[in-house]
PDB file of N, CA and C in Angstrom:
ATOM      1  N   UNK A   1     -33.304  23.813   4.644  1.00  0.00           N
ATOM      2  CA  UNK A   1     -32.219  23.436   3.765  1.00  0.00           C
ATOM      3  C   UNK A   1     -31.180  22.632   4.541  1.00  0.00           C
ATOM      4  N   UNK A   2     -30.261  21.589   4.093  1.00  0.00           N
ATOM      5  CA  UNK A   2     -29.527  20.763   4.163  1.00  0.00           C
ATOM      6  C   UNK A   2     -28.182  21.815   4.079  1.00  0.00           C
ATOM      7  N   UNK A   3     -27.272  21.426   5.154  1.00  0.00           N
ATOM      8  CA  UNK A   3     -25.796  22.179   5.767  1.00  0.00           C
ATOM      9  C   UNK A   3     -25.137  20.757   6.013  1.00  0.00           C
ATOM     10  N   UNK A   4     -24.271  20.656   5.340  1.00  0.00           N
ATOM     11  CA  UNK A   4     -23.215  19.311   5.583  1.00  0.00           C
ATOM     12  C   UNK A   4     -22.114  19.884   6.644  1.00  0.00           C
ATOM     13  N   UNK A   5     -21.385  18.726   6.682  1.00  0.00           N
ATOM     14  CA  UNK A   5     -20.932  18.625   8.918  1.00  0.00           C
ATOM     15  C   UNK A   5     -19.354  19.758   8.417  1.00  0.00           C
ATOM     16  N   UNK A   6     -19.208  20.334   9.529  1.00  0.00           N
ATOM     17  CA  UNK A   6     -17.942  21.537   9.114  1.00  0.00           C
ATOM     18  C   UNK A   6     -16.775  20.180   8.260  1.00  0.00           C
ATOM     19  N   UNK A   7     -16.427  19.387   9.478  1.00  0.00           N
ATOM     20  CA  UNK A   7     -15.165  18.401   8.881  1.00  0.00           C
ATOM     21  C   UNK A   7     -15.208  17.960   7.688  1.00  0.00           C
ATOM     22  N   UNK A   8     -16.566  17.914   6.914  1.00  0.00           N
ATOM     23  CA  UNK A   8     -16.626  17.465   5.482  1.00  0.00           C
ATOM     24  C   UNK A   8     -15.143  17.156   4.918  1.00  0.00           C
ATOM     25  N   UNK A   9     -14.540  18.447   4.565  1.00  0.00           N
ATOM     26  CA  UNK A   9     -13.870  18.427   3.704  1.00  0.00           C
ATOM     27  C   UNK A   9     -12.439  18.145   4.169  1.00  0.00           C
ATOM     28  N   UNK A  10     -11.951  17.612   5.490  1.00  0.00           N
ATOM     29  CA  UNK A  10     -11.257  16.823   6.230  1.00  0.00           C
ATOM     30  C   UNK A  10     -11.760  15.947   6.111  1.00  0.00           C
ATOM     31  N   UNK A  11     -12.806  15.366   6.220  1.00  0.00           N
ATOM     32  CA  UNK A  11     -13.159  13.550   5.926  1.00  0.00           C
ATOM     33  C   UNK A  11     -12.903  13.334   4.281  1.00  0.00           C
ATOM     34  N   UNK A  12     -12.956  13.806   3.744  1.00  0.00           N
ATOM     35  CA  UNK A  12     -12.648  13.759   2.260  1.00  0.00           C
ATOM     36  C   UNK A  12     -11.236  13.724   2.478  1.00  0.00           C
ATOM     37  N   UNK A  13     -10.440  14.741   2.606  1.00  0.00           N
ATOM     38  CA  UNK A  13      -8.775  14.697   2.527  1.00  0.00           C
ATOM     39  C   UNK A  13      -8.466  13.276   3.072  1.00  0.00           C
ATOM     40  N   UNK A  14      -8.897  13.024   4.377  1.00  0.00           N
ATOM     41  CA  UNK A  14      -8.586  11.688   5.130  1.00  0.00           C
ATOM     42  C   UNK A  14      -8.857  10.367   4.479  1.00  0.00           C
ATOM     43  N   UNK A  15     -10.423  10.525   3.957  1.00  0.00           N
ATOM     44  CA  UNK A  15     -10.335   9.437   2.218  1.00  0.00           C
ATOM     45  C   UNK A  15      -9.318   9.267   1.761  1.00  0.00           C
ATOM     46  N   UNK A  16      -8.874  10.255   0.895  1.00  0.00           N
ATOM     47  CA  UNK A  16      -8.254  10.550  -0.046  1.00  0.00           C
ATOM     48  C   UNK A  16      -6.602   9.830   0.106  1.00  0.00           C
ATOM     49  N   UNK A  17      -6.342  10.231   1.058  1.00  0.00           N
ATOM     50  CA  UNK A  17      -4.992  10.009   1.983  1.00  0.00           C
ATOM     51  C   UNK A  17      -5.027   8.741   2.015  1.00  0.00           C
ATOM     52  N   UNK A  18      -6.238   8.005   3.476  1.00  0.00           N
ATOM     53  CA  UNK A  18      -6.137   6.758   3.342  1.00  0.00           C
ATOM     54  C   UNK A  18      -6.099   5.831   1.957  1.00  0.00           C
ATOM     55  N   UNK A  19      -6.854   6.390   0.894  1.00  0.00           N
ATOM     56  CA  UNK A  19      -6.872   5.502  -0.419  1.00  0.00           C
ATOM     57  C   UNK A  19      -5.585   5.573  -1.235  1.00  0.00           C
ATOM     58  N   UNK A  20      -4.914   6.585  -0.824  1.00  0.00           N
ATOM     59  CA  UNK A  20      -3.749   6.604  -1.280  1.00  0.00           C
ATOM     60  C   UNK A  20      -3.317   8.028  -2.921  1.00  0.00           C
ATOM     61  N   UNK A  21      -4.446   8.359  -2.798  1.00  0.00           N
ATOM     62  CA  UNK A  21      -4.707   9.490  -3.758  1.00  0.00           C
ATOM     63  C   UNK A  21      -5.196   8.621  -4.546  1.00  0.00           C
ATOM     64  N   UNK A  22      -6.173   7.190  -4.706  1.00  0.00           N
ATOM     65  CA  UNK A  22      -6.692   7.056  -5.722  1.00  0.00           C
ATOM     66  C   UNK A  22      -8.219   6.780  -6.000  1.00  0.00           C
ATOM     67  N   UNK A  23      -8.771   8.227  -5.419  1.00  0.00           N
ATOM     68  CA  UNK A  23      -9.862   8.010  -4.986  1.00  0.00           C
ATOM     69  C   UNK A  23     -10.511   9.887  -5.106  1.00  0.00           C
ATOM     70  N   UNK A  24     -11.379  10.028  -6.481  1.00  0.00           N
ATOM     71  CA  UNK A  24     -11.834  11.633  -5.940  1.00  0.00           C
ATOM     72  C   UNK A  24     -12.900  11.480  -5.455  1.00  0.00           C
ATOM     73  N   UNK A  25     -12.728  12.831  -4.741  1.00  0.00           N
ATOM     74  CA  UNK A  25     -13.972  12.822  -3.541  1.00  0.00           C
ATOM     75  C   UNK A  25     -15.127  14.133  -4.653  1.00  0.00           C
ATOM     76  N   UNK A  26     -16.583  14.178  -4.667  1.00  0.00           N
ATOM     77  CA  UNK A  26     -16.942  14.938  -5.146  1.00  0.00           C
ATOM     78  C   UNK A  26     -18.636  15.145  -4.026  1.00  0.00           C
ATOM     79  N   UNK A  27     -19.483  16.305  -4.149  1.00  0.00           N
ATOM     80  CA  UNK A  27     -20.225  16.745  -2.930  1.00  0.00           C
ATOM     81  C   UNK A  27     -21.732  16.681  -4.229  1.00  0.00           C
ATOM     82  N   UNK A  28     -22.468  15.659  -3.886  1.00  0.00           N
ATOM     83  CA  UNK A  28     -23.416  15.599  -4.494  1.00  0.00           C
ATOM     84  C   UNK A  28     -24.145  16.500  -4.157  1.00  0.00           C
ATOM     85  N   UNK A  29     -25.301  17.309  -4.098  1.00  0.00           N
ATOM     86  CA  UNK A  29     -26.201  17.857  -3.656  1.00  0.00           C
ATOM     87  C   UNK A  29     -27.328  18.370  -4.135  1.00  0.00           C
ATOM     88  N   UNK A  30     -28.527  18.125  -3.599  1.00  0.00           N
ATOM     89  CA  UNK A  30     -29.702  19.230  -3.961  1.00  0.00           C
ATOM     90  C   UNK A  30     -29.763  20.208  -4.485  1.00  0.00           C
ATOM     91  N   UNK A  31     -30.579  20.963  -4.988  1.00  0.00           N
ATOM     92  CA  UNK A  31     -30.270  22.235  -5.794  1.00  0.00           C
ATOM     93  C   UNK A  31     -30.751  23.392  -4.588  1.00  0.00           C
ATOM     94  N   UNK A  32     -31.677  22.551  -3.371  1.00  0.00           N
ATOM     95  CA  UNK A  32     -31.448  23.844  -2.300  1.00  0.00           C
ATOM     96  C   UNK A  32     -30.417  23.740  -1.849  1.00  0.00           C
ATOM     97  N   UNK A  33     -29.651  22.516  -1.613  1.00  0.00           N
ATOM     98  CA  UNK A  33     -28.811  22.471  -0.084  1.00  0.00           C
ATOM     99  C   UNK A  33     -27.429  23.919  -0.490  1.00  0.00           C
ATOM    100  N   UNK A  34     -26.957  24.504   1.058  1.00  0.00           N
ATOM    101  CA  UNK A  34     -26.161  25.369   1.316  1.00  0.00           C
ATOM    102  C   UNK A  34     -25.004  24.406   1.177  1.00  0.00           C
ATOM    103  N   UNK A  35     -24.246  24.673  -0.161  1.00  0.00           N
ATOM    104  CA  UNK A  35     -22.700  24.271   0.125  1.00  0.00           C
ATOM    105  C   UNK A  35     -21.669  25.363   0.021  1.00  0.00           C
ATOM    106  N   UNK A  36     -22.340  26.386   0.576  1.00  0.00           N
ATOM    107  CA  UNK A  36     -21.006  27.798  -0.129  1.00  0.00           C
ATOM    108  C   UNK A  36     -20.124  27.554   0.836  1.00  0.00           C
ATOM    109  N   UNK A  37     -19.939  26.770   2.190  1.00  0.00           N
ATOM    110  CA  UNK A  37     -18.570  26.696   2.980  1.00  0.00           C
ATOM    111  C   UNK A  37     -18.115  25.754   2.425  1.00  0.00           C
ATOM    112  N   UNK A  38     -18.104  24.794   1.511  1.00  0.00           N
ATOM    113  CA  UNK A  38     -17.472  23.890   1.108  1.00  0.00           C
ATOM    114  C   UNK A  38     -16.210  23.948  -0.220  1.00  0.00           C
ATOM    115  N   UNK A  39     -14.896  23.515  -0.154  1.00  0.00           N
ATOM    116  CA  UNK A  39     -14.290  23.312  -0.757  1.00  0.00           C
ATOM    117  C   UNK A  39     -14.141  22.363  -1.782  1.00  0.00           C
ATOM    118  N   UNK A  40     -15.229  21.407  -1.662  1.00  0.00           N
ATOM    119  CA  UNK A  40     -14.954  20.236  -2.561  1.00  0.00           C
ATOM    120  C   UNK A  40     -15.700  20.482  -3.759  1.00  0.00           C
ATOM    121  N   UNK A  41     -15.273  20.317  -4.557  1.00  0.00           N
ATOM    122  CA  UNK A  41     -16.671  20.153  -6.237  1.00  0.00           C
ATOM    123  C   UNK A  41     -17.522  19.887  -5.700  1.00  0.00           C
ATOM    124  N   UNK A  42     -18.554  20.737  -6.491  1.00  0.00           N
ATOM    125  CA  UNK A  42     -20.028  20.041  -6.084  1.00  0.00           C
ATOM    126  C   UNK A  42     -20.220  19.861  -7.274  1.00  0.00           C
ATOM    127  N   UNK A  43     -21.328  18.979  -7.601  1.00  0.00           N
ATOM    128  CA  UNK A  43     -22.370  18.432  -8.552  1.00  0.00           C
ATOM    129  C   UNK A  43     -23.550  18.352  -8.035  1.00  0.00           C
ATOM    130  N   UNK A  44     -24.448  19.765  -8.797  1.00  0.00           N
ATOM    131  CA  UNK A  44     -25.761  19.539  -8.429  1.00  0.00           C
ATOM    132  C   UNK A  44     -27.288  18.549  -8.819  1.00  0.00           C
ATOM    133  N   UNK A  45     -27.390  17.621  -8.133  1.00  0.00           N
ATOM    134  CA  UNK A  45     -29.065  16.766  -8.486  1.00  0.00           C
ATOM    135  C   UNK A  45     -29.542  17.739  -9.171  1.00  0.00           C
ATOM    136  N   UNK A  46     -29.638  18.377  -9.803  1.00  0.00           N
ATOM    137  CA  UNK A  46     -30.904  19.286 -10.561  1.00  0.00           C
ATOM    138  C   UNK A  46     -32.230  18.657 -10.717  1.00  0.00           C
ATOM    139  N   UNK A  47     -31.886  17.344 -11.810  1.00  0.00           N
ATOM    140  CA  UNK A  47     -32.755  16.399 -11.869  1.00  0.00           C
ATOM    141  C   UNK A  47     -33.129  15.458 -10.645  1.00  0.00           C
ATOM    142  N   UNK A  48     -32.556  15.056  -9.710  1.00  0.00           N
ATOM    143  CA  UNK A  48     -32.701  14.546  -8.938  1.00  0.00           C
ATOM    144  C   UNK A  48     -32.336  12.880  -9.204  1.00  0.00           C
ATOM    145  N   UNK A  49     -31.606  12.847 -10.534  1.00  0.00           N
ATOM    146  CA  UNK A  49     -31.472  11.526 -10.688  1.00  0.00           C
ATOM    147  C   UNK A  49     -30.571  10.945  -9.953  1.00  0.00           C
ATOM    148  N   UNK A  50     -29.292  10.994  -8.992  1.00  0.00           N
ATOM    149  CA  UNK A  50     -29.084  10.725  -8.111  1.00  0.00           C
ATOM    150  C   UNK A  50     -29.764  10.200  -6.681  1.00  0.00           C
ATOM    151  N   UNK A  51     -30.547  11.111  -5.865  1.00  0.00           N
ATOM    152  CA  UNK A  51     -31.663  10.654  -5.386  1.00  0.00           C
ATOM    153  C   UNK A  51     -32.106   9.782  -5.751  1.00  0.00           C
ATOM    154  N   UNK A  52     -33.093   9.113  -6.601  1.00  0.00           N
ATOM    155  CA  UNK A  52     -33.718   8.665  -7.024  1.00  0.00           C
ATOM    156  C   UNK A  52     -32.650   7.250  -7.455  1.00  0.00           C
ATOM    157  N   UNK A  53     -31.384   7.509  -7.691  1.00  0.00           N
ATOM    158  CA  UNK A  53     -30.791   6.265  -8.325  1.00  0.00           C
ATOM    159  C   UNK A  53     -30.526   5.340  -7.095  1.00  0.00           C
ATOM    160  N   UNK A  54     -29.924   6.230  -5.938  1.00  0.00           N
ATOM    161  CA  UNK A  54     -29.856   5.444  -4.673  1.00  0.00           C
ATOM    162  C   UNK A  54     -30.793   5.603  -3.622  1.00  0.00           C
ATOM    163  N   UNK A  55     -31.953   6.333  -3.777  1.00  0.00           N
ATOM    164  CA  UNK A  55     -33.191   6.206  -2.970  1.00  0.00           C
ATOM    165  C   UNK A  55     -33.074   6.647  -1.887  1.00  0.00           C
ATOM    166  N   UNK A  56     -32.230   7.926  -1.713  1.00  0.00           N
ATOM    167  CA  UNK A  56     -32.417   8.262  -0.431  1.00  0.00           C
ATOM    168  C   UNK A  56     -32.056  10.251  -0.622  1.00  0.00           C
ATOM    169  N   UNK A  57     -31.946  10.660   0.449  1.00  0.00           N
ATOM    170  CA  UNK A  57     -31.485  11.935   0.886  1.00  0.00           C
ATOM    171  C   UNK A  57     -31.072  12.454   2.129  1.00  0.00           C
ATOM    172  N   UNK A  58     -29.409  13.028   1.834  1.00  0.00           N
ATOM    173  CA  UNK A  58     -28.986  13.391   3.509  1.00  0.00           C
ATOM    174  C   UNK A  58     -28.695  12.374   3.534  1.00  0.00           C
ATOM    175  N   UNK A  59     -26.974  11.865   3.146  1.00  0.00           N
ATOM    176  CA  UNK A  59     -26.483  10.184   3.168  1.00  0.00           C
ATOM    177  C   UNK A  59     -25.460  10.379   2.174  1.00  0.00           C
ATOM    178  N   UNK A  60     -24.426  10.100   3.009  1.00  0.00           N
ATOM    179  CA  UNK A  60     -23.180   9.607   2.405  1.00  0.00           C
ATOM    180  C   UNK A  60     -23.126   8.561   1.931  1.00  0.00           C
ATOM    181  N   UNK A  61     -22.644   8.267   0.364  1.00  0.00           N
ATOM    182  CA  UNK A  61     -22.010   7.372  -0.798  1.00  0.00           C
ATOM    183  C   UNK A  61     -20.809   7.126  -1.137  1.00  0.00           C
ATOM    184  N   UNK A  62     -20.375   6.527  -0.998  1.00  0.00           N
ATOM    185  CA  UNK A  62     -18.741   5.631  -1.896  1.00  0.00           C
ATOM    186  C   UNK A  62     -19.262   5.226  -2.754  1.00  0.00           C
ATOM    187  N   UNK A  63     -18.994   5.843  -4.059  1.00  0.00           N
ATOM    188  CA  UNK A  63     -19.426   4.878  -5.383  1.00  0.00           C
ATOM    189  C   UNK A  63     -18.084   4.852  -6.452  1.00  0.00           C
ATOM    190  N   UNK A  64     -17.976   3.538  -6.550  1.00  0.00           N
ATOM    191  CA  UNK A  64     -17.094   3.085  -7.564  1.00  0.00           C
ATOM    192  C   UNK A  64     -16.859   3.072  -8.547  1.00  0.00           C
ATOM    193  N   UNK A  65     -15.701   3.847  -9.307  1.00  0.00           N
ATOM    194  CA  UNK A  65     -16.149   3.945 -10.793  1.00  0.00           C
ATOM    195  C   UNK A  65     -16.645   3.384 -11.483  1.00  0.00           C
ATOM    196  N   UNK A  66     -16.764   1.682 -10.926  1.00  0.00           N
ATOM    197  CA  UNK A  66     -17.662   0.816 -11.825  1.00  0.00           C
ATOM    198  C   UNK A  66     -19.363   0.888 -11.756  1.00  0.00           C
ATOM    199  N   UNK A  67     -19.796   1.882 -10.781  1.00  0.00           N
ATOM    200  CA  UNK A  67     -21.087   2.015 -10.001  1.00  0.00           C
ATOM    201  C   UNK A  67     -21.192   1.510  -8.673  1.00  0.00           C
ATOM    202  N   UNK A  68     -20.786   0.732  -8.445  1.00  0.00           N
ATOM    203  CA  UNK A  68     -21.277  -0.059  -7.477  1.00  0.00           C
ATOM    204  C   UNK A  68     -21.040   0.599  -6.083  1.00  0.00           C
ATOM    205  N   UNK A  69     -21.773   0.625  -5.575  1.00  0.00           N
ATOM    206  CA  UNK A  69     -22.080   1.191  -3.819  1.00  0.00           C
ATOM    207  C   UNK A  69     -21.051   0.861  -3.185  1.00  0.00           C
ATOM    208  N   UNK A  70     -19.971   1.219  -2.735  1.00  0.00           N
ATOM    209  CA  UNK A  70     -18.775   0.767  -1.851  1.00  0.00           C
ATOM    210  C   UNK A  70     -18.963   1.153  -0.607  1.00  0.00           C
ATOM    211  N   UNK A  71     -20.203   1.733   0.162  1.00  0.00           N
ATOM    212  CA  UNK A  71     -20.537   2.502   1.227  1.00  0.00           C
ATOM    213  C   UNK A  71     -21.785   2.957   1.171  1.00  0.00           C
ATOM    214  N   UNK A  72     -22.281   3.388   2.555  1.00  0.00           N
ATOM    215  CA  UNK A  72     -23.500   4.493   2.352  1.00  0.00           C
ATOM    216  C   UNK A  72     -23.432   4.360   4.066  1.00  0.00           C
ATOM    217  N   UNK A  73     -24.346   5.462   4.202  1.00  0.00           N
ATOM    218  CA  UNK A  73     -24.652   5.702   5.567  1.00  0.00           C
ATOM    219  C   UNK A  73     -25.380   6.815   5.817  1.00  0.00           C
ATOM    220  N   UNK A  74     -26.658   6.872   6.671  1.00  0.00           N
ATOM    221  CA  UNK A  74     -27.304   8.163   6.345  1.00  0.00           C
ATOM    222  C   UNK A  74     -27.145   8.492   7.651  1.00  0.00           C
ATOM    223  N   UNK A  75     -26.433   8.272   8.430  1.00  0.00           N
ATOM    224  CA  UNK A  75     -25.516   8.778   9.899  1.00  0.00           C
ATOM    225  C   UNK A  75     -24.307  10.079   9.209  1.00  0.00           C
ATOM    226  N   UNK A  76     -25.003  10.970   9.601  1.00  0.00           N
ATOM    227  CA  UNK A  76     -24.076  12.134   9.184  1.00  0.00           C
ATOM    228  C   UNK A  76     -22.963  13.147  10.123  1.00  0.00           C
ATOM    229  N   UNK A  77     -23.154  12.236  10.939  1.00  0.00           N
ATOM    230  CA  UNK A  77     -22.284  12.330  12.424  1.00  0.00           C
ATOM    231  C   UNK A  77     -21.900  10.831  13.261  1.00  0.00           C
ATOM    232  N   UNK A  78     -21.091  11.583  13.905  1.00  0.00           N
ATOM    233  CA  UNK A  78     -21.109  10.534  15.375  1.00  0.00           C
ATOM    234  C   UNK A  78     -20.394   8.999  14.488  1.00  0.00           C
ATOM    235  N   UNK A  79     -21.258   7.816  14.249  1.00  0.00           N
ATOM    236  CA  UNK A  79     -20.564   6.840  14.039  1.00  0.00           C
ATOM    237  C   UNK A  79     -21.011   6.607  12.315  1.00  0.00           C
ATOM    238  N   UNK A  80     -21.251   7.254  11.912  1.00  0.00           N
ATOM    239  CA  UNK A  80     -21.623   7.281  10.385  1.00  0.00           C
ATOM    240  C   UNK A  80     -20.116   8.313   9.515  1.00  0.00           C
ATOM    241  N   UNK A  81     -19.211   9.347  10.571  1.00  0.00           N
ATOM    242  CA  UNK A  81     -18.565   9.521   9.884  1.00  0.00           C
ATOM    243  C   UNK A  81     -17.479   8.720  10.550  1.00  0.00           C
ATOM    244  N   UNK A  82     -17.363   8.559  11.457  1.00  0.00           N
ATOM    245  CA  UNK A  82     -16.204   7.524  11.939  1.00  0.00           C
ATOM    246  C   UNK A  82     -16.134   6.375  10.467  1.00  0.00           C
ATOM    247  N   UNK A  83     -16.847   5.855  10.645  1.00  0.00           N
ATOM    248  CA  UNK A  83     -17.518   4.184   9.582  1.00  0.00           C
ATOM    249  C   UNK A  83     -16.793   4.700   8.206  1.00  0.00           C
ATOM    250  N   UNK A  84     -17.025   6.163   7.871  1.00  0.00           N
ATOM    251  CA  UNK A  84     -16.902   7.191   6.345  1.00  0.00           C
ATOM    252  C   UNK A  84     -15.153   7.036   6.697  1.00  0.00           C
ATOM    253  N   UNK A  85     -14.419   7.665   7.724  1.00  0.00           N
ATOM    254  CA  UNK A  85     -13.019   7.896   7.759  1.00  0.00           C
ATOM    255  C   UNK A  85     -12.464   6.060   7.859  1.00  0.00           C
ATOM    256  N   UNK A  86     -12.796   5.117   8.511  1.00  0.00           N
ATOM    257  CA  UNK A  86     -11.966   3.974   8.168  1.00  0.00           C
ATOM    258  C   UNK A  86     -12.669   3.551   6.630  1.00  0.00           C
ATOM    259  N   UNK A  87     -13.860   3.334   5.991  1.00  0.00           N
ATOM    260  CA  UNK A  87     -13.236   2.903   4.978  1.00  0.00           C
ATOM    261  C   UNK A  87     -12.512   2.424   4.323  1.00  0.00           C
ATOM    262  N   UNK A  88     -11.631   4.007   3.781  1.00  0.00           N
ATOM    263  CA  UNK A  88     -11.076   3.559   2.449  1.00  0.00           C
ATOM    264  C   UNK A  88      -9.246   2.767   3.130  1.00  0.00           C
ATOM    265  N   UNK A  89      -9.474   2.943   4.510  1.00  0.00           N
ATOM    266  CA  UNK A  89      -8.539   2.146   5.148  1.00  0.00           C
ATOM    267  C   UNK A  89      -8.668   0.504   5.013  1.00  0.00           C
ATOM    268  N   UNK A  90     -10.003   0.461   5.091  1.00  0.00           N
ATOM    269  CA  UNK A  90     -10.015  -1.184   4.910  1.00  0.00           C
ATOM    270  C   UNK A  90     -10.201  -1.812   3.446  1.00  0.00           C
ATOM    271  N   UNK A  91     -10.305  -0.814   2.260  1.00  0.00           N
ATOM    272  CA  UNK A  91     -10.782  -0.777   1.010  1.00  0.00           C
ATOM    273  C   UNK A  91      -8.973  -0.886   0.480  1.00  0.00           C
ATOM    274  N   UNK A  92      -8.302   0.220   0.841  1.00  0.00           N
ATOM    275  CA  UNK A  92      -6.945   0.062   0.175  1.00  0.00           C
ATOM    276  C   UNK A  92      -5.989  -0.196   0.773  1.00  0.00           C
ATOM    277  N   UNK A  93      -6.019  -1.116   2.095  1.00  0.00           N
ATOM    278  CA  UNK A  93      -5.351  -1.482   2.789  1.00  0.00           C
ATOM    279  C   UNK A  93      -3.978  -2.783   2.194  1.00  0.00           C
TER     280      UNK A  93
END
């Protein structure tokens, strides 16, 4: 099973912050993955249509209320969340 990184929900606040509060953060996930340490909403893939919409698994998304991919990265550490925390710095700058 899939365990997302402790800071999760500090890289979300730090989103959030940098975007200026106009930006919710929400925790997609599998219907195995372990999110009981997590604070953020989850929304579970049940169907898997997520997966399947962006073709991957284990990978961070920015998606825009209009749809559109504003991000991704299936670096779930190291320089994949660095890349995740500037963002929405260079997005709502």
């Amino acid at each position: 099973m899939m365990t997302w990184p402790d800071d999760f929900a500090a890289m979300a606040d730090a989103a959030v912050s940098a975007a200026r509060g106009r930006m919710n953060v929400y925790l997609v996930a599998n219907p195995a993955a372990d999110v009981s340490s997590t604070v953020l909403p989850v929304i579970r893939d049940t169907a898997g249509a997520f997966a399947t919409a962006f073709g991957v698994a284990g990978a961070v998304f920015v998606v825009r209320p209009d749809g559109y991919v504003g991000f991704t990265s299936n670096d779930l550490g190291g320089s994949g969340i660095e890349a995740l925390r500037r963002h929405p710095c260079n997005t709502f700058a």
